[in-house]
PDB file of N, CA and C in Angstrom:
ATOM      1  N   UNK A   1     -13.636  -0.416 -11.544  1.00  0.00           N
ATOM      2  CA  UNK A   1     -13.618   0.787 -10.734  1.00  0.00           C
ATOM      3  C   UNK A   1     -12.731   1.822 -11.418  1.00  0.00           C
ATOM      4  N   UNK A   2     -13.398   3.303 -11.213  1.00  0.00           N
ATOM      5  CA  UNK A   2     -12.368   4.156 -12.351  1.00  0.00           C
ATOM      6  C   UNK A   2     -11.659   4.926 -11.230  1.00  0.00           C
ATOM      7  N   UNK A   3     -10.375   4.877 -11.130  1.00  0.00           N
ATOM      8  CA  UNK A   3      -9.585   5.745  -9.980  1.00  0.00           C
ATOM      9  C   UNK A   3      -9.771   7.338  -9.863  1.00  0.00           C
ATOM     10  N   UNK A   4      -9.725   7.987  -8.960  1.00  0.00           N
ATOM     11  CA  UNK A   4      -9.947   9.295  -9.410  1.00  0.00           C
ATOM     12  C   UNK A   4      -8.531   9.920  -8.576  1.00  0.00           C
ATOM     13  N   UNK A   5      -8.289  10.783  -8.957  1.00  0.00           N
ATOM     14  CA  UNK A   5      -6.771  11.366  -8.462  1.00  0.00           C
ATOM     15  C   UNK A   5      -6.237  11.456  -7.027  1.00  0.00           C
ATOM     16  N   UNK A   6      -7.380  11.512  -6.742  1.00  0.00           N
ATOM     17  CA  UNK A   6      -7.380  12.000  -4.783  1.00  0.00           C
ATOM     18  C   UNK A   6      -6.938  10.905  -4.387  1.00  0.00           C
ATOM     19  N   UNK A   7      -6.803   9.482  -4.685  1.00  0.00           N
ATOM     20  CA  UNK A   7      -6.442   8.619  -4.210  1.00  0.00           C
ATOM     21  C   UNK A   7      -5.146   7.674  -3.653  1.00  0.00           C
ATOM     22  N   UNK A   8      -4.975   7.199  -3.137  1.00  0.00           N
ATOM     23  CA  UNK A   8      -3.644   6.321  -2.691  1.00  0.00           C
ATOM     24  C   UNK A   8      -4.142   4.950  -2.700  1.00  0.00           C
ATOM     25  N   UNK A   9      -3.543   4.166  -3.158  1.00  0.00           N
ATOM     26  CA  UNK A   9      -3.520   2.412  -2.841  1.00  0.00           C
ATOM     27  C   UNK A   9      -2.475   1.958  -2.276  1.00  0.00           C
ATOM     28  N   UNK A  10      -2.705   0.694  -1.345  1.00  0.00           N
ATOM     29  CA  UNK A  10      -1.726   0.196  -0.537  1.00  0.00           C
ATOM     30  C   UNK A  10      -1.956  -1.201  -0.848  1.00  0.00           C
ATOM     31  N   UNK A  11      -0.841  -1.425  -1.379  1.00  0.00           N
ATOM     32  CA  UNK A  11      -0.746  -3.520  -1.854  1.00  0.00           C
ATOM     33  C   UNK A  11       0.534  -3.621  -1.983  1.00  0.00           C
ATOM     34  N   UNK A  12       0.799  -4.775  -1.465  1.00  0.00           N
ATOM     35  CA  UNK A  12       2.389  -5.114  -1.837  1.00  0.00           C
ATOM     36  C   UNK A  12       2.918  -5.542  -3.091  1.00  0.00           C
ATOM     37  N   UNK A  13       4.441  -4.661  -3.428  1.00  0.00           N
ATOM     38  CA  UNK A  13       4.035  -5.431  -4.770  1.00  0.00           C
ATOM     39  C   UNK A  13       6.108  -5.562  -4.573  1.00  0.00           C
ATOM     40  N   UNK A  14       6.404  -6.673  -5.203  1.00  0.00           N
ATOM     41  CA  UNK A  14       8.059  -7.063  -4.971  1.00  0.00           C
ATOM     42  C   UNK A  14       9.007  -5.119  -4.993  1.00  0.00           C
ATOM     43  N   UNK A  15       9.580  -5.140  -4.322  1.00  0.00           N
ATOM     44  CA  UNK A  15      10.702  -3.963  -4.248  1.00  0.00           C
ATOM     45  C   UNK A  15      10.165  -2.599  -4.327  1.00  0.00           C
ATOM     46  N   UNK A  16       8.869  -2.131  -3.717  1.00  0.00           N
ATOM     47  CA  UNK A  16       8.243  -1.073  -3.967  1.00  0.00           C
ATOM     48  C   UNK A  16       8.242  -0.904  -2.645  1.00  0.00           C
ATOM     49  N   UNK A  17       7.270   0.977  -2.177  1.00  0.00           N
ATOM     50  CA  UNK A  17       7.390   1.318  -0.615  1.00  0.00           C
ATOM     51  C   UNK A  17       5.695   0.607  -0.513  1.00  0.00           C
ATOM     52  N   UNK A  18       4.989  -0.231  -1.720  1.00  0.00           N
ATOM     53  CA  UNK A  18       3.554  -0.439  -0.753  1.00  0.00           C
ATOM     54  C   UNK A  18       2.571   0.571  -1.107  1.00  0.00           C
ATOM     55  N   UNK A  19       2.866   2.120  -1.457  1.00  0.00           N
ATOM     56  CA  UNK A  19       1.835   2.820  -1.595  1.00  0.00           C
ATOM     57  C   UNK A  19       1.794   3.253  -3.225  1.00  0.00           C
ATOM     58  N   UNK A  20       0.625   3.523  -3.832  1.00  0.00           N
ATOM     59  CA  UNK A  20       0.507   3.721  -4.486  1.00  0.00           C
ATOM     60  C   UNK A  20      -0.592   4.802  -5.384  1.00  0.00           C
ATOM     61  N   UNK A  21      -0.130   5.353  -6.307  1.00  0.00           N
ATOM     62  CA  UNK A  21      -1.271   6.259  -6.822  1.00  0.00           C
ATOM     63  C   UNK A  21      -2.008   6.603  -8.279  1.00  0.00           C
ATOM     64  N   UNK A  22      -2.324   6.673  -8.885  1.00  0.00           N
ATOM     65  CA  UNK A  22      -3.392   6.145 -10.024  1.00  0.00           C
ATOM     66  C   UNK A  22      -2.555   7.436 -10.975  1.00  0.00           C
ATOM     67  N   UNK A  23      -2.627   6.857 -12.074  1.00  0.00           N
ATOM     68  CA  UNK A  23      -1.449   8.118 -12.893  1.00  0.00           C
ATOM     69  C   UNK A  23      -1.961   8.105 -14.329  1.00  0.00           C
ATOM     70  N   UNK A  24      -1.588   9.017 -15.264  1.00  0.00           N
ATOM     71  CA  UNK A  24      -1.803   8.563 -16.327  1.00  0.00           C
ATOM     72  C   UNK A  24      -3.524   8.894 -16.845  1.00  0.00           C
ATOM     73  N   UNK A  25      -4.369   8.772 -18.196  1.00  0.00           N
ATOM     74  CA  UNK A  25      -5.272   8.895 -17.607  1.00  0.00           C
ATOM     75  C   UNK A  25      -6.720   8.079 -17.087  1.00  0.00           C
ATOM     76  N   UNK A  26      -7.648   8.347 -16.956  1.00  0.00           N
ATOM     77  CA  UNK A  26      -8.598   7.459 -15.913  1.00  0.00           C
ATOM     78  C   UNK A  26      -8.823   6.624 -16.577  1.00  0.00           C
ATOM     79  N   UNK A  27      -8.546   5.507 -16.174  1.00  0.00           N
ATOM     80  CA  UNK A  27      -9.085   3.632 -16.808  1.00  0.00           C
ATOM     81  C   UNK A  27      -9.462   2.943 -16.016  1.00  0.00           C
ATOM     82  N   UNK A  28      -9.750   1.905 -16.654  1.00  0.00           N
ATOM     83  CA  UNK A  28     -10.106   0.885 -15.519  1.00  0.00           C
ATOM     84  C   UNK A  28      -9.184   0.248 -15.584  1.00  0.00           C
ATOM     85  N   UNK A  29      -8.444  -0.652 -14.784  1.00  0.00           N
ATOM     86  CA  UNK A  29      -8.295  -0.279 -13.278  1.00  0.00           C
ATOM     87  C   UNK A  29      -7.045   0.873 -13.517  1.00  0.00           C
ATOM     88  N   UNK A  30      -6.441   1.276 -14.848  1.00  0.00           N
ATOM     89  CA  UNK A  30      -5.966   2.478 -14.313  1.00  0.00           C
ATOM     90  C   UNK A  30      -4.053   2.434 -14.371  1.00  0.00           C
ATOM     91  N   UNK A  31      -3.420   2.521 -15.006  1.00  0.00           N
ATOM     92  CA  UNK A  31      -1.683   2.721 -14.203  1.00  0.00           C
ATOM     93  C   UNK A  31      -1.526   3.139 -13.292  1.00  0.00           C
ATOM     94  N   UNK A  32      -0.600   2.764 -12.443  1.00  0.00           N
ATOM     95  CA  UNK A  32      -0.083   3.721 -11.112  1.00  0.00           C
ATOM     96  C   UNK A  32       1.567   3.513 -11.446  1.00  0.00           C
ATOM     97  N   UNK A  33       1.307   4.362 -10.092  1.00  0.00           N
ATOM     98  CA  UNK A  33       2.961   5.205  -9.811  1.00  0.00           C
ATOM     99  C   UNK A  33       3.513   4.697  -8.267  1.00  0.00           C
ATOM    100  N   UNK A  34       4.644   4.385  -8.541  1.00  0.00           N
ATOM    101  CA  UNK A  34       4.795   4.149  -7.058  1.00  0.00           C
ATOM    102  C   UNK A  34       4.828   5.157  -6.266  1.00  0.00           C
ATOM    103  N   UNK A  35       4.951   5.344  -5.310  1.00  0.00           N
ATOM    104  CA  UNK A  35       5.042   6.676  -3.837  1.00  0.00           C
ATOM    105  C   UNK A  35       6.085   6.542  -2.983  1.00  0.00           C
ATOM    106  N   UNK A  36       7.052   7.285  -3.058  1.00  0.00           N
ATOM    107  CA  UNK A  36       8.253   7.170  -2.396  1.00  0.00           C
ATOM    108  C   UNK A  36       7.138   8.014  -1.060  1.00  0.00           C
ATOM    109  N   UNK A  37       7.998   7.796   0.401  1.00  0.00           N
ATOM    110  CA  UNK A  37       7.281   8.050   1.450  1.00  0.00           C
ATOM    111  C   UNK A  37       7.732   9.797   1.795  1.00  0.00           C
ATOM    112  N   UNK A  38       8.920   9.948   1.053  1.00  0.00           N
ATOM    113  CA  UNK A  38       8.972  11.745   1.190  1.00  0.00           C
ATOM    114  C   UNK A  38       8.382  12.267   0.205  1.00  0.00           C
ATOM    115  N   UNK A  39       7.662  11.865  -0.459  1.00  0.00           N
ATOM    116  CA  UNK A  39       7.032  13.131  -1.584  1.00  0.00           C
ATOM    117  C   UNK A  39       5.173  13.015  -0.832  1.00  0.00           C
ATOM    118  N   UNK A  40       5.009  12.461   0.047  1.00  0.00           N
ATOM    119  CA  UNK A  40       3.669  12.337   0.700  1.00  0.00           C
ATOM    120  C   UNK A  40       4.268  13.118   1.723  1.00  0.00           C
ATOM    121  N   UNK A  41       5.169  13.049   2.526  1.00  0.00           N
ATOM    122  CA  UNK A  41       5.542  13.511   3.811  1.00  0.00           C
ATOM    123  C   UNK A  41       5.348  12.656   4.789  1.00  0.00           C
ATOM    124  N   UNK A  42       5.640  11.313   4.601  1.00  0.00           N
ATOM    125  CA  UNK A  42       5.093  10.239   6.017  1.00  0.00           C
ATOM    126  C   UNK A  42       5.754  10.239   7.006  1.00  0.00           C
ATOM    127  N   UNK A  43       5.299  10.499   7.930  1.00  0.00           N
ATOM    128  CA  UNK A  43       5.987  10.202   9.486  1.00  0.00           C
ATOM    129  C   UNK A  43       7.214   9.229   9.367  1.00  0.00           C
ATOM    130  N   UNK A  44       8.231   9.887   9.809  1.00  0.00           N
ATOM    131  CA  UNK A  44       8.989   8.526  10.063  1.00  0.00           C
ATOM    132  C   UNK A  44       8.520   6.916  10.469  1.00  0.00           C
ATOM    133  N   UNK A  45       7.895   7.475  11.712  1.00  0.00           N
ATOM    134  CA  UNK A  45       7.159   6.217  12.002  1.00  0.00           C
ATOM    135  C   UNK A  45       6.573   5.261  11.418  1.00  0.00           C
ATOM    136  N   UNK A  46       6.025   5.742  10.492  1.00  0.00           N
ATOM    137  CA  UNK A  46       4.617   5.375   9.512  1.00  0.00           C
ATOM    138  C   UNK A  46       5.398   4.527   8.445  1.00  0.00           C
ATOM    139  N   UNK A  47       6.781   5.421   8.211  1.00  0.00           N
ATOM    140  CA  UNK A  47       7.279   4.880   7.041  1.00  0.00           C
ATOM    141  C   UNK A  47       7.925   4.058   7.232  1.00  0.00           C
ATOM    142  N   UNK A  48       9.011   4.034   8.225  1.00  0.00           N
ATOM    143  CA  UNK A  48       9.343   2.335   8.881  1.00  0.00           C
ATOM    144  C   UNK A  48       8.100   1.057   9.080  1.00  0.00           C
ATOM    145  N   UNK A  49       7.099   1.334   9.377  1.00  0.00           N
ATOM    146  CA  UNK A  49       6.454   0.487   9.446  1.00  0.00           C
ATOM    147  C   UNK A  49       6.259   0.002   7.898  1.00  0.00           C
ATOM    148  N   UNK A  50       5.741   0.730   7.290  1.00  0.00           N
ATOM    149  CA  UNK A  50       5.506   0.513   5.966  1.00  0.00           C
ATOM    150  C   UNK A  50       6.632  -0.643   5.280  1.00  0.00           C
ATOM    151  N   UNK A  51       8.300   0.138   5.295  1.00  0.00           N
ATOM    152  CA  UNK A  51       9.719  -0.339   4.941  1.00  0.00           C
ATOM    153  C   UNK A  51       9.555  -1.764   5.916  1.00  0.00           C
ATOM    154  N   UNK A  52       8.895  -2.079   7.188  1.00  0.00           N
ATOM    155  CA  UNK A  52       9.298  -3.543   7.545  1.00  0.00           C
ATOM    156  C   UNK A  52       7.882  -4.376   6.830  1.00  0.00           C
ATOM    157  N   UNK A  53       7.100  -4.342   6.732  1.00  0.00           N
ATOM    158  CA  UNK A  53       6.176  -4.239   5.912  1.00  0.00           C
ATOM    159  C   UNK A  53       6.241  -5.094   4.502  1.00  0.00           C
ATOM    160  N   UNK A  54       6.771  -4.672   3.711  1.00  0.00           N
ATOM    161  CA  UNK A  54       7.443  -4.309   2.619  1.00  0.00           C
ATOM    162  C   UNK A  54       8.652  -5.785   2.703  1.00  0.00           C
ATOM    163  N   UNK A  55       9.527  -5.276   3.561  1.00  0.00           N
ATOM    164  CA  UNK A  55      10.549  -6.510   3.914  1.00  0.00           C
ATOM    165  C   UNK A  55      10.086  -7.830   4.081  1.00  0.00           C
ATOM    166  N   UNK A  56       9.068  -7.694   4.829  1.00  0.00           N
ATOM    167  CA  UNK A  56       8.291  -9.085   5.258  1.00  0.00           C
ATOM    168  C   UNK A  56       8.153  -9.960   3.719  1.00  0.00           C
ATOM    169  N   UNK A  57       7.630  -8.882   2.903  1.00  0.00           N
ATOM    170  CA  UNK A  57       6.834  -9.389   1.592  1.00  0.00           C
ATOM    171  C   UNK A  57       8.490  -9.679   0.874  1.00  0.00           C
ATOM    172  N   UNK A  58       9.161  -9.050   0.582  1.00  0.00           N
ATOM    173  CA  UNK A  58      10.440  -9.263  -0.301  1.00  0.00           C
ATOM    174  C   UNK A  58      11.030 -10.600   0.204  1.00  0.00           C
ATOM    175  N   UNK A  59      11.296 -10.984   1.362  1.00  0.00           N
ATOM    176  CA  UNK A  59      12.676 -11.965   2.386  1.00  0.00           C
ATOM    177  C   UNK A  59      11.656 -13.193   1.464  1.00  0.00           C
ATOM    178  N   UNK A  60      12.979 -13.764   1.984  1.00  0.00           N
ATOM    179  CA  UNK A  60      12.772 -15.461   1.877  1.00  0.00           C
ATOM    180  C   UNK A  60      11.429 -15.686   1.832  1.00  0.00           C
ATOM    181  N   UNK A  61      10.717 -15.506   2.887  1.00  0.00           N
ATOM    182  CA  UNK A  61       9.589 -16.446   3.462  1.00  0.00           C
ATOM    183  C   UNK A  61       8.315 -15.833   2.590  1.00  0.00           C
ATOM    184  N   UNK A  62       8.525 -15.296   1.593  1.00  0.00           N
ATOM    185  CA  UNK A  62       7.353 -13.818   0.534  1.00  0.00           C
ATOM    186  C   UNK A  62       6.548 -15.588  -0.244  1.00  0.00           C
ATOM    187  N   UNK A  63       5.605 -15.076  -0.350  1.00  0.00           N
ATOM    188  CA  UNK A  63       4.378 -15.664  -0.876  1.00  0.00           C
ATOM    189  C   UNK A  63       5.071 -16.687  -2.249  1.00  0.00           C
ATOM    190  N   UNK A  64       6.139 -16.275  -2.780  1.00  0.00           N
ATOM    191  CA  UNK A  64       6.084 -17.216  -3.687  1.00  0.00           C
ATOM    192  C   UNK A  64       7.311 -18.142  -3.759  1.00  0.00           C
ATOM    193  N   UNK A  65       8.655 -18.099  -2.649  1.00  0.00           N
ATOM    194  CA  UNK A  65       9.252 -19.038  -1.966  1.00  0.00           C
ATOM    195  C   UNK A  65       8.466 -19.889  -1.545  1.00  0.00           C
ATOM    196  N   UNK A  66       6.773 -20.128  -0.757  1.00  0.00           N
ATOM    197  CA  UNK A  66       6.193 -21.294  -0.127  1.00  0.00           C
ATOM    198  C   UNK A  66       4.673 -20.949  -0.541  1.00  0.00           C
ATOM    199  N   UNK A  67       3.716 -20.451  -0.945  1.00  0.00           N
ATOM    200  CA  UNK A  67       2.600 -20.339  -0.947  1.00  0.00           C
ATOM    201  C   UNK A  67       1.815 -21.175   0.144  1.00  0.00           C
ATOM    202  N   UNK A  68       2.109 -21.879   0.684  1.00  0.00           N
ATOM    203  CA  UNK A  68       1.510 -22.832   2.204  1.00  0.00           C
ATOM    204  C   UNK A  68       1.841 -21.985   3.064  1.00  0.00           C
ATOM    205  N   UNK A  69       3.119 -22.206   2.960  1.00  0.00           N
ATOM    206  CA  UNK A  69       3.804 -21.394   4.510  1.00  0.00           C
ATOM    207  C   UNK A  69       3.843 -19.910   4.383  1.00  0.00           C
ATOM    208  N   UNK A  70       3.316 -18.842   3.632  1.00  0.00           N
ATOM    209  CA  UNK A  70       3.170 -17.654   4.315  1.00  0.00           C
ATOM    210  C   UNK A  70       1.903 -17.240   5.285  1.00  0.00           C
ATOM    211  N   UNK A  71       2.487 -16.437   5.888  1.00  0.00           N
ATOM    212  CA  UNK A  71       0.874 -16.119   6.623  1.00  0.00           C
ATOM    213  C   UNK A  71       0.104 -15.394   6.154  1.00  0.00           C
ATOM    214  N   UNK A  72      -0.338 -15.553   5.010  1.00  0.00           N
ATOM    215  CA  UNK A  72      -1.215 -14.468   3.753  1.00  0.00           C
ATOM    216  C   UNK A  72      -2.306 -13.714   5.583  1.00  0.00           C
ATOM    217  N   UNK A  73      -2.976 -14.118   6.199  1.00  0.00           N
ATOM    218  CA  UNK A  73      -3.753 -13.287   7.102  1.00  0.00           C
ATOM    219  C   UNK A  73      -3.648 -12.547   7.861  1.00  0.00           C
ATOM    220  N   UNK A  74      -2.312 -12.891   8.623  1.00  0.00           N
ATOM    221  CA  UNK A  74      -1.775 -11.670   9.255  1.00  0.00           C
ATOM    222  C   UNK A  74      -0.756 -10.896   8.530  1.00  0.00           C
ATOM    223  N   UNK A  75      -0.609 -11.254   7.769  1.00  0.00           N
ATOM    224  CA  UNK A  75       0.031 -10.250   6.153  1.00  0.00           C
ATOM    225  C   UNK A  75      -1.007  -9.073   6.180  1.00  0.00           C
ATOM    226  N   UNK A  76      -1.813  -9.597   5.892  1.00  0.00           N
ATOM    227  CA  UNK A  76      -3.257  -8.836   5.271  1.00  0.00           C
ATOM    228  C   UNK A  76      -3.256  -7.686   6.445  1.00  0.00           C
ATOM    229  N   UNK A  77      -3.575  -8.339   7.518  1.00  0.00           N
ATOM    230  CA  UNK A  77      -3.764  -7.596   8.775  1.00  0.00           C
ATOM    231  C   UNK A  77      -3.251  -6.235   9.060  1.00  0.00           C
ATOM    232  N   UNK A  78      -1.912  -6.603   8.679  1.00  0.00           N
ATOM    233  CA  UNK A  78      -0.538  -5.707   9.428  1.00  0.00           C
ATOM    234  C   UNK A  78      -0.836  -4.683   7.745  1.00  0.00           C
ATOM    235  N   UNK A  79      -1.064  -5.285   6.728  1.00  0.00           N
ATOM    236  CA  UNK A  79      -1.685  -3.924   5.280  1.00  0.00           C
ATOM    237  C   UNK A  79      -2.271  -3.065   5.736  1.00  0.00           C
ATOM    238  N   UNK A  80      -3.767  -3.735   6.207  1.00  0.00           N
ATOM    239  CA  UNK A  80      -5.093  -3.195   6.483  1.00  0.00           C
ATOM    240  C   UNK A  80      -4.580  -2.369   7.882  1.00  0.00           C
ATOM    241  N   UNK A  81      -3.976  -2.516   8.787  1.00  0.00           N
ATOM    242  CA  UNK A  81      -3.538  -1.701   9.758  1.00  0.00           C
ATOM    243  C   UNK A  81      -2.764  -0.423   9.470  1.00  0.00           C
ATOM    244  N   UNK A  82      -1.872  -0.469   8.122  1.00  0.00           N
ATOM    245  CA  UNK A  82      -1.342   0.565   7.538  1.00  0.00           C
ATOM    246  C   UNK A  82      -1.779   1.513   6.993  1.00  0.00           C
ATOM    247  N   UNK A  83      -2.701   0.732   6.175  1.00  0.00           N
ATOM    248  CA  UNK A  83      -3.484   1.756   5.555  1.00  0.00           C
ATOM    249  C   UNK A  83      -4.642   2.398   6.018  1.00  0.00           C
ATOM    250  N   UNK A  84      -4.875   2.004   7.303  1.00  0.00           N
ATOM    251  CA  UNK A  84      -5.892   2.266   8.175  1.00  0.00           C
ATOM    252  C   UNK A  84      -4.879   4.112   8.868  1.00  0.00           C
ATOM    253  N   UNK A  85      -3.614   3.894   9.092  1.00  0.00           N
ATOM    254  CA  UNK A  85      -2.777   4.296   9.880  1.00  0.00           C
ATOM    255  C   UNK A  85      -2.460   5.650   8.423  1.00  0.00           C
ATOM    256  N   UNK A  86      -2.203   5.608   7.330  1.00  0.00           N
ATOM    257  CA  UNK A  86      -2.491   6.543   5.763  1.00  0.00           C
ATOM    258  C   UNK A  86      -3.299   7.395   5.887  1.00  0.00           C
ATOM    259  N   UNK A  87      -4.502   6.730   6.296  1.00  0.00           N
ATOM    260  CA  UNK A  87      -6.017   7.235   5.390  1.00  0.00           C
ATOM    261  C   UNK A  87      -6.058   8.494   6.816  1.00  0.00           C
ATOM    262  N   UNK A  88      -5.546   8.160   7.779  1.00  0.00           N
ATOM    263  CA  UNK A  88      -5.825   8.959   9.182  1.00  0.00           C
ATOM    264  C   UNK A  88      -4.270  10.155   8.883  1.00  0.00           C
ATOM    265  N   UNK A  89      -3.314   9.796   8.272  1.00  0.00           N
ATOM    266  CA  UNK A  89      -2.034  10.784   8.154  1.00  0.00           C
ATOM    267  C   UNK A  89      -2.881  11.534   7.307  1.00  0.00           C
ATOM    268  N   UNK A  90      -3.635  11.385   5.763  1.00  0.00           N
ATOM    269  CA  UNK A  90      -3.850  11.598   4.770  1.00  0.00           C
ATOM    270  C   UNK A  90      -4.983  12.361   4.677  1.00  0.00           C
ATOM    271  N   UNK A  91      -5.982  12.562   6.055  1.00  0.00           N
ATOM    272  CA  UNK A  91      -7.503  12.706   5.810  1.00  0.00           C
ATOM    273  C   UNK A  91      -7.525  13.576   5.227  1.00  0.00           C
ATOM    274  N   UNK A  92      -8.173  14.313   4.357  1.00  0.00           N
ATOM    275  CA  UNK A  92      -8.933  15.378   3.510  1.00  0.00           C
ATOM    276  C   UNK A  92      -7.880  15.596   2.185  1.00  0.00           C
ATOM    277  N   UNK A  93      -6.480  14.417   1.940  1.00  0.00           N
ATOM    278  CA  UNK A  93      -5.523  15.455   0.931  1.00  0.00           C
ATOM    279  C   UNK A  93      -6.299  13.823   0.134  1.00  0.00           C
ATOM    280  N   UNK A  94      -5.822  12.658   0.484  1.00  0.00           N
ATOM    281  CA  UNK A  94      -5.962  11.710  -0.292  1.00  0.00           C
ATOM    282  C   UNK A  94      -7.085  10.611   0.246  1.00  0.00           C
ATOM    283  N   UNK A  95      -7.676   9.706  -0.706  1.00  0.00           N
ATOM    284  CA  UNK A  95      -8.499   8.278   0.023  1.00  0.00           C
ATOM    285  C   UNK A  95      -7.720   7.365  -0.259  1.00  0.00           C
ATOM    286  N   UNK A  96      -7.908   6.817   0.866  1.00  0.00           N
ATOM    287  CA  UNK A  96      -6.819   5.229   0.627  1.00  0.00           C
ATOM    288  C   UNK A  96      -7.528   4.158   0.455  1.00  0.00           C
ATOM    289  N   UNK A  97      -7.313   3.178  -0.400  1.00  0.00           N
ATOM    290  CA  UNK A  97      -8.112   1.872  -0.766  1.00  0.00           C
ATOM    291  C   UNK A  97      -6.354   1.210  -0.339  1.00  0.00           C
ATOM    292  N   UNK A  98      -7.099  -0.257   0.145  1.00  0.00           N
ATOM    293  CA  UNK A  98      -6.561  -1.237   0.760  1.00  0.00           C
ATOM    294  C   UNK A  98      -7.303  -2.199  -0.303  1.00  0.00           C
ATOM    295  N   UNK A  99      -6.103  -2.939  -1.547  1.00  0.00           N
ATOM    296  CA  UNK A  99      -6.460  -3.926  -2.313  1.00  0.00           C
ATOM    297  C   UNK A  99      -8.035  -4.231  -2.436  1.00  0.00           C
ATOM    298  N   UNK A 100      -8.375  -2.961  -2.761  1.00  0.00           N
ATOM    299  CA  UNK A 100      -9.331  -2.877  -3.232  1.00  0.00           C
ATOM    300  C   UNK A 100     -10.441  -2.415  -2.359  1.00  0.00           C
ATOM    301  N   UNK A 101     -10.403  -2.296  -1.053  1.00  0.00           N
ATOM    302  CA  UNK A 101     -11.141  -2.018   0.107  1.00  0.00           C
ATOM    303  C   UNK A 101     -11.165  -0.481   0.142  1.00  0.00           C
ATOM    304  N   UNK A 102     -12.247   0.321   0.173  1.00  0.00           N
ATOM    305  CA  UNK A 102     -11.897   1.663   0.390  1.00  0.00           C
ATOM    306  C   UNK A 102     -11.985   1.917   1.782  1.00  0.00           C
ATOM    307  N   UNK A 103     -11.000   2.832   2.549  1.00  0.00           N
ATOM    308  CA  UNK A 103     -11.018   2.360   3.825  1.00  0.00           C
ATOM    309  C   UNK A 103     -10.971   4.257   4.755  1.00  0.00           C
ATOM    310  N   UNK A 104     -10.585   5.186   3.723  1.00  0.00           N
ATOM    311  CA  UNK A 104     -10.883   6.459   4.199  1.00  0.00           C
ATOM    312  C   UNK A 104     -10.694   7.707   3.270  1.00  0.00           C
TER     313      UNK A 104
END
């Protein structure tokens, strides 16, 4: 898939805010940049959610302390709810893909 600029991605990745944006120029799949949540302008709201989010994935209990014991699905869930919650802050400036899902 070749990124095109308009875009935002949301995946967790260790010590980042979660969002992300395609930089550099067009490749497959592309470099990105991380997205601090004031240079988008995110709701406070939005962005705490994001920051606990984020925490979930960093703490102890993150995917690669236990690979059994995380809840990779409602992980997923509470993403796909975020970026569901982006693509609606974001409509007409950016599209948001959700790990790969294009979602608005």
């Amino acid at each position: 898939m070749k990124y095109e600029r308009h875009r935002l991605l949301v995946w967790p990745e260790w010590e980042s805010s979660g969002i992300w944006h395609p930089s550099g120029p067009v490749q497959e799949p592309g470099p990105v940049a991380m997205v601090e949540y004031g240079a988008v302008n995110l709701p406070t709201n939005l962005a705490n959610e994001f920051i606990a989010w984020m925490e979930w994935f960093n703490e102890d209990n993150a995917p690669w302390e236990d690979e059994n014991a995380f809840p990779y699905e409602e992980f997923d869930k509470e993403g796909l709810r975020l970026a569901h919650g982006l693509a609606k802050f974001m409509a007409g400036k950016y599209q948001v893909e959700y790990q790969g899902k294009v979602i608005g």
